[in-house]
C-alpha atoms as a PDB file:
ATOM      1  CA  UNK A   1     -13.921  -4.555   5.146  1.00  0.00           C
ATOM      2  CA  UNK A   2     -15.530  -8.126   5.779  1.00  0.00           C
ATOM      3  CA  UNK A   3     -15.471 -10.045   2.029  1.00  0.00           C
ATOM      4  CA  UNK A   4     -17.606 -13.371   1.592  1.00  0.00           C
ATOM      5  CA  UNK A   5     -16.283 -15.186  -1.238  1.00  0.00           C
ATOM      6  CA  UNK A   6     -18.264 -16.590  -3.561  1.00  0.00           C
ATOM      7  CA  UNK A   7     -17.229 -20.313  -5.052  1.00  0.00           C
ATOM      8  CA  UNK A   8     -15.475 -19.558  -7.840  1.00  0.00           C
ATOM      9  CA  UNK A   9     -13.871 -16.672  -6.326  1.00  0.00           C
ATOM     10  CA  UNK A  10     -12.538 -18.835  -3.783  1.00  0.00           C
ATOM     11  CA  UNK A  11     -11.701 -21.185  -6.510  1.00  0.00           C
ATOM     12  CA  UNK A  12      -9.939 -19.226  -8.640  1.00  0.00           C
ATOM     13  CA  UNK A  13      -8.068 -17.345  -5.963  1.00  0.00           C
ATOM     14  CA  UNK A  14      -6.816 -20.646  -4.305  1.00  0.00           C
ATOM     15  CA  UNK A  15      -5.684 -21.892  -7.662  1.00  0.00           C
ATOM     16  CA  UNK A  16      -4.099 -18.923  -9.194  1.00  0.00           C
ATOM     17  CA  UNK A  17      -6.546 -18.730 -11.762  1.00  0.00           C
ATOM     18  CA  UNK A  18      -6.301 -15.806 -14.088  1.00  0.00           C
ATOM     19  CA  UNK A  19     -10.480 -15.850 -14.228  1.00  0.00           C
ATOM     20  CA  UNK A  20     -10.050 -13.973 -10.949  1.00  0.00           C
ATOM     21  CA  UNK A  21      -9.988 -10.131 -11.957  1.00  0.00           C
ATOM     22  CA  UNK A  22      -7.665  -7.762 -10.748  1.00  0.00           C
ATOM     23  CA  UNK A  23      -9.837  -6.229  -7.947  1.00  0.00           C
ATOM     24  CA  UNK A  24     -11.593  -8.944  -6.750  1.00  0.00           C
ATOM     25  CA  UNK A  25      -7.571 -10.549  -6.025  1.00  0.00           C
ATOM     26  CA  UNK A  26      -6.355  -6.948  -4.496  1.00  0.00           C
ATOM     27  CA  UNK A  27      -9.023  -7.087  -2.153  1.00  0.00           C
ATOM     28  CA  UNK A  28      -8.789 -10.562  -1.065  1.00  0.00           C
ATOM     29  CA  UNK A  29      -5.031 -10.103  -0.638  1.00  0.00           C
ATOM     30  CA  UNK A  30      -5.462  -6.901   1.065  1.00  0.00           C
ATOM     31  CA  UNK A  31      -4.370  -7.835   5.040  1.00  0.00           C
ATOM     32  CA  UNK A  32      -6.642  -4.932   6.196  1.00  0.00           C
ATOM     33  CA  UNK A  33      -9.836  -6.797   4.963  1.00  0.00           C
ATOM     34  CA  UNK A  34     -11.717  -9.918   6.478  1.00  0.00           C
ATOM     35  CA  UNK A  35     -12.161 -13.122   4.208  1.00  0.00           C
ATOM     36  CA  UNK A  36     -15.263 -15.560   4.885  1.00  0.00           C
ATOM     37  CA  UNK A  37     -16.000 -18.314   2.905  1.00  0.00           C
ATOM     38  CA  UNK A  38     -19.864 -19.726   3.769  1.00  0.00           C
ATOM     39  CA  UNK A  39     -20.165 -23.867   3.927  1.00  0.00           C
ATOM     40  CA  UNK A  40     -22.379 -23.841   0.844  1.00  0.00           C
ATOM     41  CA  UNK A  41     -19.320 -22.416  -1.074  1.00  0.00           C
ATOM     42  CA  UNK A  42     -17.535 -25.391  -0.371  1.00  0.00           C
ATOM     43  CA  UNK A  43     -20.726 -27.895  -0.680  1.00  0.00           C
ATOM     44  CA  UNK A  44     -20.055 -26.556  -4.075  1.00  0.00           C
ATOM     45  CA  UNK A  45     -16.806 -26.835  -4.704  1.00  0.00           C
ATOM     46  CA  UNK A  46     -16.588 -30.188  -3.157  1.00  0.00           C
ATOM     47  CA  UNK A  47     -19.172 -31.452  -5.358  1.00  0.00           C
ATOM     48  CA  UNK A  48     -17.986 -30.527  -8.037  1.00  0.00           C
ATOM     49  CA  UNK A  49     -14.328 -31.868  -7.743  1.00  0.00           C
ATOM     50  CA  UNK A  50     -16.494 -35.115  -7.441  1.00  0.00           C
ATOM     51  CA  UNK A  51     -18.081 -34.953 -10.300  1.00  0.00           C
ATOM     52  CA  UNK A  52     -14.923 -33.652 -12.169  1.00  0.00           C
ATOM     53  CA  UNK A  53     -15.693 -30.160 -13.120  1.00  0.00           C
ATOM     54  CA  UNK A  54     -13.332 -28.718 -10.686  1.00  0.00           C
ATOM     55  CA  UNK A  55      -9.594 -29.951  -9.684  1.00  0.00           C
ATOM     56  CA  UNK A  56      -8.175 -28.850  -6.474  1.00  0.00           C
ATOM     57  CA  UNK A  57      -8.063 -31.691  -3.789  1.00  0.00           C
ATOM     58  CA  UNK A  58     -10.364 -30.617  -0.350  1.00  0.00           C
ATOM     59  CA  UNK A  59      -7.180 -31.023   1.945  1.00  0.00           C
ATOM     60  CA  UNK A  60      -5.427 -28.466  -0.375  1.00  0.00           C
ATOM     61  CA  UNK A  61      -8.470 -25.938  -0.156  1.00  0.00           C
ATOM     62  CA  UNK A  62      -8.667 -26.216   3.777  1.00  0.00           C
ATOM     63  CA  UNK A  63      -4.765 -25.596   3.532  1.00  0.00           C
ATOM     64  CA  UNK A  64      -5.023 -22.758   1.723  1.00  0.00           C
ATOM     65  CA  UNK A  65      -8.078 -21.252   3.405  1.00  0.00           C
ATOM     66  CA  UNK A  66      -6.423 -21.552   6.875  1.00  0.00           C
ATOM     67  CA  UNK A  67      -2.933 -20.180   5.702  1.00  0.00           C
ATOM     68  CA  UNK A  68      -4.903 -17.034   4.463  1.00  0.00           C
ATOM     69  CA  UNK A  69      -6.639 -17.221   8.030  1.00  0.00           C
ATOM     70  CA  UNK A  70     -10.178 -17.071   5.895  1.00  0.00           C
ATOM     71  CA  UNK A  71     -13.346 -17.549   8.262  1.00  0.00           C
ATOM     72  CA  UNK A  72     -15.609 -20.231   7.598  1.00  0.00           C
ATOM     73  CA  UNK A  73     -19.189 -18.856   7.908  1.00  0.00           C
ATOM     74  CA  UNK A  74     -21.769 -21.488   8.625  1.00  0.00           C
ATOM     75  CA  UNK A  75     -25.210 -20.933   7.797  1.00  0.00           C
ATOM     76  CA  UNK A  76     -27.970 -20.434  10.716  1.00  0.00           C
ATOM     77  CA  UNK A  77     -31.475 -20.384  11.059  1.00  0.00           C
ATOM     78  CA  UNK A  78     -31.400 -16.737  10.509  1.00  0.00           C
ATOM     79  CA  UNK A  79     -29.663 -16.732   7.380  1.00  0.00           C
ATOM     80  CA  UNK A  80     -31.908 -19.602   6.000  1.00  0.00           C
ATOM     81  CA  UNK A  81     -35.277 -17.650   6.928  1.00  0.00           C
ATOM     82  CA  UNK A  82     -33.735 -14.458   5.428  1.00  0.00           C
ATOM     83  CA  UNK A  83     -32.719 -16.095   2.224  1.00  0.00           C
ATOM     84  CA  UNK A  84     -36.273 -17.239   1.726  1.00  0.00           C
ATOM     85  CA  UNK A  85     -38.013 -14.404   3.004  1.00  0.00           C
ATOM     86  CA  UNK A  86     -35.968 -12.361  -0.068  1.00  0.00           C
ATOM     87  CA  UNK A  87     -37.702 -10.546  -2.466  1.00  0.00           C
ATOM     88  CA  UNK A  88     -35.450 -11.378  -5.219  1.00  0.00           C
ATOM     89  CA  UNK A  89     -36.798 -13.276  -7.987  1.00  0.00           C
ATOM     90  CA  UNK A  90     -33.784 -15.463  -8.289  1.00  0.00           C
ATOM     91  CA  UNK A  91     -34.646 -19.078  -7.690  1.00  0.00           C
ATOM     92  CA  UNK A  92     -31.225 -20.211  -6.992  1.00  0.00           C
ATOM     93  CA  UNK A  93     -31.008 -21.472  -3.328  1.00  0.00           C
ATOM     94  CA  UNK A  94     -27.158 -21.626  -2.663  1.00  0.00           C
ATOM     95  CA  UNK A  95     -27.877 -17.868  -4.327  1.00  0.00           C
ATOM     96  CA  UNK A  96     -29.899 -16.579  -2.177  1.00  0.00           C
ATOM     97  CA  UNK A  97     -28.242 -18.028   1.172  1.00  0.00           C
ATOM     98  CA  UNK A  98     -25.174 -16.511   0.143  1.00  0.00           C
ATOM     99  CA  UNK A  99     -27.289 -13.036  -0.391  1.00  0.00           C
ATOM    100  CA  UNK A 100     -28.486 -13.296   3.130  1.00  0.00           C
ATOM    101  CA  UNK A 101     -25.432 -14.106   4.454  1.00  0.00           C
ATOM    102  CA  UNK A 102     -23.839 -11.011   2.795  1.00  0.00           C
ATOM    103  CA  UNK A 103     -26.387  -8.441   4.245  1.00  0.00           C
ATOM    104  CA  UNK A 104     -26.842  -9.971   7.852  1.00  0.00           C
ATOM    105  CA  UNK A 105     -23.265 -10.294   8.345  1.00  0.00           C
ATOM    106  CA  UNK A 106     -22.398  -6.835   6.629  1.00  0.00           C
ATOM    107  CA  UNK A 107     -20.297  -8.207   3.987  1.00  0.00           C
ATOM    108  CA  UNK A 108     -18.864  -6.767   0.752  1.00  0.00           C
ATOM    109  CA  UNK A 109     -19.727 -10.329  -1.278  1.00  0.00           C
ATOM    110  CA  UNK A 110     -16.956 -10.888  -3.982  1.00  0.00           C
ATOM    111  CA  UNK A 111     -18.504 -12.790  -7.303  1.00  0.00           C
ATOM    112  CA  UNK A 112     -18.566 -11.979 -11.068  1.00  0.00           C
ATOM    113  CA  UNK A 113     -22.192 -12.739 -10.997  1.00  0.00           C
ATOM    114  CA  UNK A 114     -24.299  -9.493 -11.435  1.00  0.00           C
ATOM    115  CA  UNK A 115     -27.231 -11.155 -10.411  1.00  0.00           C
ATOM    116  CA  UNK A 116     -26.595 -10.462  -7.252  1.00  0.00           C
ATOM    117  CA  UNK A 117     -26.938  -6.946  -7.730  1.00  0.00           C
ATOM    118  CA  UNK A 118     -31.008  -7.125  -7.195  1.00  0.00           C
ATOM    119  CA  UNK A 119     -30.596  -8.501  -4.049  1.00  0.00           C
ATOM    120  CA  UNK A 120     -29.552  -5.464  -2.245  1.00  0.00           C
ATOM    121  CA  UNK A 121     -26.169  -6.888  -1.490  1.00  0.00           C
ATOM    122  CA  UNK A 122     -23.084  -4.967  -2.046  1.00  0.00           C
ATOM    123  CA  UNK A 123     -20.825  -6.512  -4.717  1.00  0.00           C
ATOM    124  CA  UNK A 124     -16.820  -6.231  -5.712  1.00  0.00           C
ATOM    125  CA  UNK A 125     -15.508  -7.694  -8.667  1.00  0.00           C
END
């Protein structure tokens, strides 16, 4: 199974937080499964530790990302048009690309969020 990790799944996961729940860490430690983390997962992140709502340093997240061999998953033209064209009624745009990335790349998407859930993605938490 492909997973794309949402931000604070990736988050929590790299920083042994106990906020990730006890599926959404069996999967992403599961060897068997794919792990792809988009770019505007870690536009978030990164802004965040800038502003001081998050702690992890960004070397220490690209450490941790390559050790667990994670994919990064940039976001194209197709996903952008996709993401737009969606007929989701979720205004969030770092949302929504992550939605379209999730279907056009066939991925499980890991997040807590349940909003995701009307988007016709499938979501493990």
């Amino acid at each position: 199974m492909r997973l794309l990790l949402d931000s604070h799944a990736v988050y929590w996961w790299v920083t042994g937080s106990s906020r990730l729940s006890a599926n959404a860490r069996r999967l992403i430690l599961d060897r068997g499964n794919g792990l792809l983390v988009s770019a505007v997962s870690i536009y978030e992140i990164e802004l965040k530790v800038r502003r001081g709502r998050l702690h992890l340093p960004p070397q220490e997240m690209r450490a941790a990302l390559r050790r667990n061999a994670v994919e990064d998953l940039a976001v194209t033209h197709e996903h952008a048009e996709y993401a737009a064209c969606l007929d989701w009624e979720h205004r969030d745009p770092w949302d929504r690309i992550l939605a379209a990335q999730a279907s056009l790349e066939n991925c499980t998407l890991v997040s807590v969020d349940r909003v995701f859930d009307d988007a016709g993605v499938y979501r493990q938490w």
